[in-house]
C-alpha atoms as a PDB file:
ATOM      1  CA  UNK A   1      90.847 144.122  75.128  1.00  0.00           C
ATOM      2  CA  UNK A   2      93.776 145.964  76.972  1.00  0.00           C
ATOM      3  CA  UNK A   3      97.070 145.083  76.331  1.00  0.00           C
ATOM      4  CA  UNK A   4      98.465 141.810  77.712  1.00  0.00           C
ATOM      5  CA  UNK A   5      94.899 141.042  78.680  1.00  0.00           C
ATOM      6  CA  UNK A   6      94.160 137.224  78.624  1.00  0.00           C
ATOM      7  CA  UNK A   7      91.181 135.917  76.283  1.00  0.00           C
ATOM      8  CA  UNK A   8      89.035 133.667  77.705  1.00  0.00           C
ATOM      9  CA  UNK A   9      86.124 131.253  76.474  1.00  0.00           C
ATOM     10  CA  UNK A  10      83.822 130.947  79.495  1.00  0.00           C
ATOM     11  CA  UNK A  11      81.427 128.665  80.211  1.00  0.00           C
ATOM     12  CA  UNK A  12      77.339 130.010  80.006  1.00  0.00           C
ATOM     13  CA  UNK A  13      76.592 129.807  83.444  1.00  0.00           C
ATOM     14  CA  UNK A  14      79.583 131.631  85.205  1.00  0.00           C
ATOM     15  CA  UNK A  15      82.359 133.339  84.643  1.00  0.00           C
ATOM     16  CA  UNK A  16      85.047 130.339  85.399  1.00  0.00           C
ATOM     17  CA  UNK A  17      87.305 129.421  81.887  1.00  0.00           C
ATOM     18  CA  UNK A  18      85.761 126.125  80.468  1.00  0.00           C
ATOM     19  CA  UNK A  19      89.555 125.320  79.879  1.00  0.00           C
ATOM     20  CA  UNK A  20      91.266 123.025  81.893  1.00  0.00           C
ATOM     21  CA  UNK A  21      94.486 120.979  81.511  1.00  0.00           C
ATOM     22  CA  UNK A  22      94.807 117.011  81.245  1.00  0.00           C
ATOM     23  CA  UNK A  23      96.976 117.466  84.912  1.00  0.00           C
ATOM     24  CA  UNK A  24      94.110 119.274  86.386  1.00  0.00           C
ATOM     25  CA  UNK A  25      91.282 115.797  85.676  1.00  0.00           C
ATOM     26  CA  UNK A  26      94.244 113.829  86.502  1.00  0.00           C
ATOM     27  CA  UNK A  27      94.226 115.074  90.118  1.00  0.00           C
ATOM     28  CA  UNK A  28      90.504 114.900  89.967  1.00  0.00           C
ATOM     29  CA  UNK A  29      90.581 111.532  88.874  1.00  0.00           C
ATOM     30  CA  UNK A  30      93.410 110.459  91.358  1.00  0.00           C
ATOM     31  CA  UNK A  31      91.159 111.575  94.051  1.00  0.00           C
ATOM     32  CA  UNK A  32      88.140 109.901  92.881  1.00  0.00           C
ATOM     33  CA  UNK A  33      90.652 106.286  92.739  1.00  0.00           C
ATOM     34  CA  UNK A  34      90.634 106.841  96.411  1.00  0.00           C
ATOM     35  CA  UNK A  35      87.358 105.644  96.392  1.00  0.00           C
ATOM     36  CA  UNK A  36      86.951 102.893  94.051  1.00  0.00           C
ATOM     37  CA  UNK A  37      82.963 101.946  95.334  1.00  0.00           C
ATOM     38  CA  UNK A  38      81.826 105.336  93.810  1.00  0.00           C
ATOM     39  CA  UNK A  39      83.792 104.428  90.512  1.00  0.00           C
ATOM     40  CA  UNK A  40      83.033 102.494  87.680  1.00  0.00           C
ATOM     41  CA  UNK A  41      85.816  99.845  86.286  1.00  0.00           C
ATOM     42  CA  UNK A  42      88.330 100.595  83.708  1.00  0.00           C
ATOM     43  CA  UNK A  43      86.332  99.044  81.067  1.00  0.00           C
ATOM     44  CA  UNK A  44      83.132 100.605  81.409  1.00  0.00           C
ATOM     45  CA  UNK A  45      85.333 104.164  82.050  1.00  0.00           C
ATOM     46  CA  UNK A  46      86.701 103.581  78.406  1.00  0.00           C
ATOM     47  CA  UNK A  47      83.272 102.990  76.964  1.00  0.00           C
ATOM     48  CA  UNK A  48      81.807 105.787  78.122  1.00  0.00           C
ATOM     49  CA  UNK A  49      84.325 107.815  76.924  1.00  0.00           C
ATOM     50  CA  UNK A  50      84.706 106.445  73.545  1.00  0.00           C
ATOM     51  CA  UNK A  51      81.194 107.774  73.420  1.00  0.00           C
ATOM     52  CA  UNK A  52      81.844 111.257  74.574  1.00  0.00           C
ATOM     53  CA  UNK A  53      84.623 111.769  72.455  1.00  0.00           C
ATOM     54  CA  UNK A  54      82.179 110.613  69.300  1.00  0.00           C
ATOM     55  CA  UNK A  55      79.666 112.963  70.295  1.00  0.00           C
ATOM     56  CA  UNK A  56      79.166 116.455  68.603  1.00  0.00           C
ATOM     57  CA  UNK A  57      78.124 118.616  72.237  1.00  0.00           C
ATOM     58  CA  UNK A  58      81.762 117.745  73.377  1.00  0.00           C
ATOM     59  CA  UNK A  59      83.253 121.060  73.596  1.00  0.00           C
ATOM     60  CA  UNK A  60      86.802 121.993  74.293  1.00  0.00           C
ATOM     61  CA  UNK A  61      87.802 118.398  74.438  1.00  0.00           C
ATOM     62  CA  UNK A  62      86.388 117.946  77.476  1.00  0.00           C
ATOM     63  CA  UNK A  63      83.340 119.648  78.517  1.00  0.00           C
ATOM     64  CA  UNK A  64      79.700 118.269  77.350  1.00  0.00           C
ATOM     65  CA  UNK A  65      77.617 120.811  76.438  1.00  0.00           C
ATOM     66  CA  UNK A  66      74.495 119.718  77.938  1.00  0.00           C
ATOM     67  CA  UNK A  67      75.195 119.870  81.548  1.00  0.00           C
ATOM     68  CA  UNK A  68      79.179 121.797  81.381  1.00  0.00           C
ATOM     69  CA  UNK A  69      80.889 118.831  83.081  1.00  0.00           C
ATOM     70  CA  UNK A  70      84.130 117.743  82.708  1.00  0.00           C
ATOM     71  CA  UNK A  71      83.780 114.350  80.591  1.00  0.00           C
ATOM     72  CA  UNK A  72      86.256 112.274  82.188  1.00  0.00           C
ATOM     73  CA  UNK A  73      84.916 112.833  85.576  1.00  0.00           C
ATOM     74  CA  UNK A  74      81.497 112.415  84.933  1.00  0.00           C
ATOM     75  CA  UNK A  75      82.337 109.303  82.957  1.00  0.00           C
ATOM     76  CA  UNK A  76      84.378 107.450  86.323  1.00  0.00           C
ATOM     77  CA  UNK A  77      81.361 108.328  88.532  1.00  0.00           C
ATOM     78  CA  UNK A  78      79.245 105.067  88.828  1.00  0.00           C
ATOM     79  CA  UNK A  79      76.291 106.970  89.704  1.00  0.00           C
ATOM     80  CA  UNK A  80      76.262 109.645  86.638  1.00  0.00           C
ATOM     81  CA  UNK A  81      74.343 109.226  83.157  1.00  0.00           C
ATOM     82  CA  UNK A  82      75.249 110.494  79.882  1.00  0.00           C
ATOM     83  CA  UNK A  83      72.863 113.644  80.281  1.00  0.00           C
ATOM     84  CA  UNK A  84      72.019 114.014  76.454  1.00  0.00           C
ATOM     85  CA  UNK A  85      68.316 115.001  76.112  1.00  0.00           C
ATOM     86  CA  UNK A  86      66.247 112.025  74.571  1.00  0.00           C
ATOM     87  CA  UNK A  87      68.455 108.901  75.984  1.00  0.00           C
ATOM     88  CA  UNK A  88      71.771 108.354  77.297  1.00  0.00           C
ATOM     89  CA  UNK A  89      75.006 107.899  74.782  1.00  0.00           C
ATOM     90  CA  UNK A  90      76.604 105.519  77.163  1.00  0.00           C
ATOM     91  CA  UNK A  91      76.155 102.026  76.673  1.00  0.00           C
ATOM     92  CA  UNK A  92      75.799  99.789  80.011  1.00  0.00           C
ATOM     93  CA  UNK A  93      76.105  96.605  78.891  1.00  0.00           C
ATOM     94  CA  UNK A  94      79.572  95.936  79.636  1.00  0.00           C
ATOM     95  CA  UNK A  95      80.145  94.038  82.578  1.00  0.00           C
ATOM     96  CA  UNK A  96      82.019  95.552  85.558  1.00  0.00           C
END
């Protein structure tokens, strides 16, 4: 590595730094409020994290390892699934 060269972890399928900062989501997730139909309430948000942040293919704090999205804007998106081969982490039950 030359000298004053940055280290980076990068994500398997390109050469862009799986790191990200929590402002970076926020804006993400500010823009995504814009839109509140494509979103999925508070509640459910919460659950679906809580879930994420239990599972062992979260990497970084915030990428899942089975499809390299960020968590917490997968998890807001009403039409995403917990992609985790053999059946979703994410439980639906609670009511928007």
């Amino acid at each position: 590595m030359q000298a004053g060269a940055e280290k980076r972890e990068n994500c398997k399928g390109c050469s862009a730094s799986v790191h990200v900062t929590d402002a970076q989501i926020d804006r993400v997730l500010s823009k995504l409020a814009l839109h509140p139909g494509d979103c999925v309430s508070d509640a459910r948000y919460e659950a679906r994290l809580r879930q994420c942040t239990a599972c062992p293919s979260l990497q970084y704090g915030s990428t899942c390892a089975h499809c390299g999205c960020f968590v917490r804007v997968r998890a807001k998106l009403a039409v995403k699934s917990c992609p985790q081969p053999g059946g979703s982490r994410w439980n639906e039950l609670i009511a928007e």
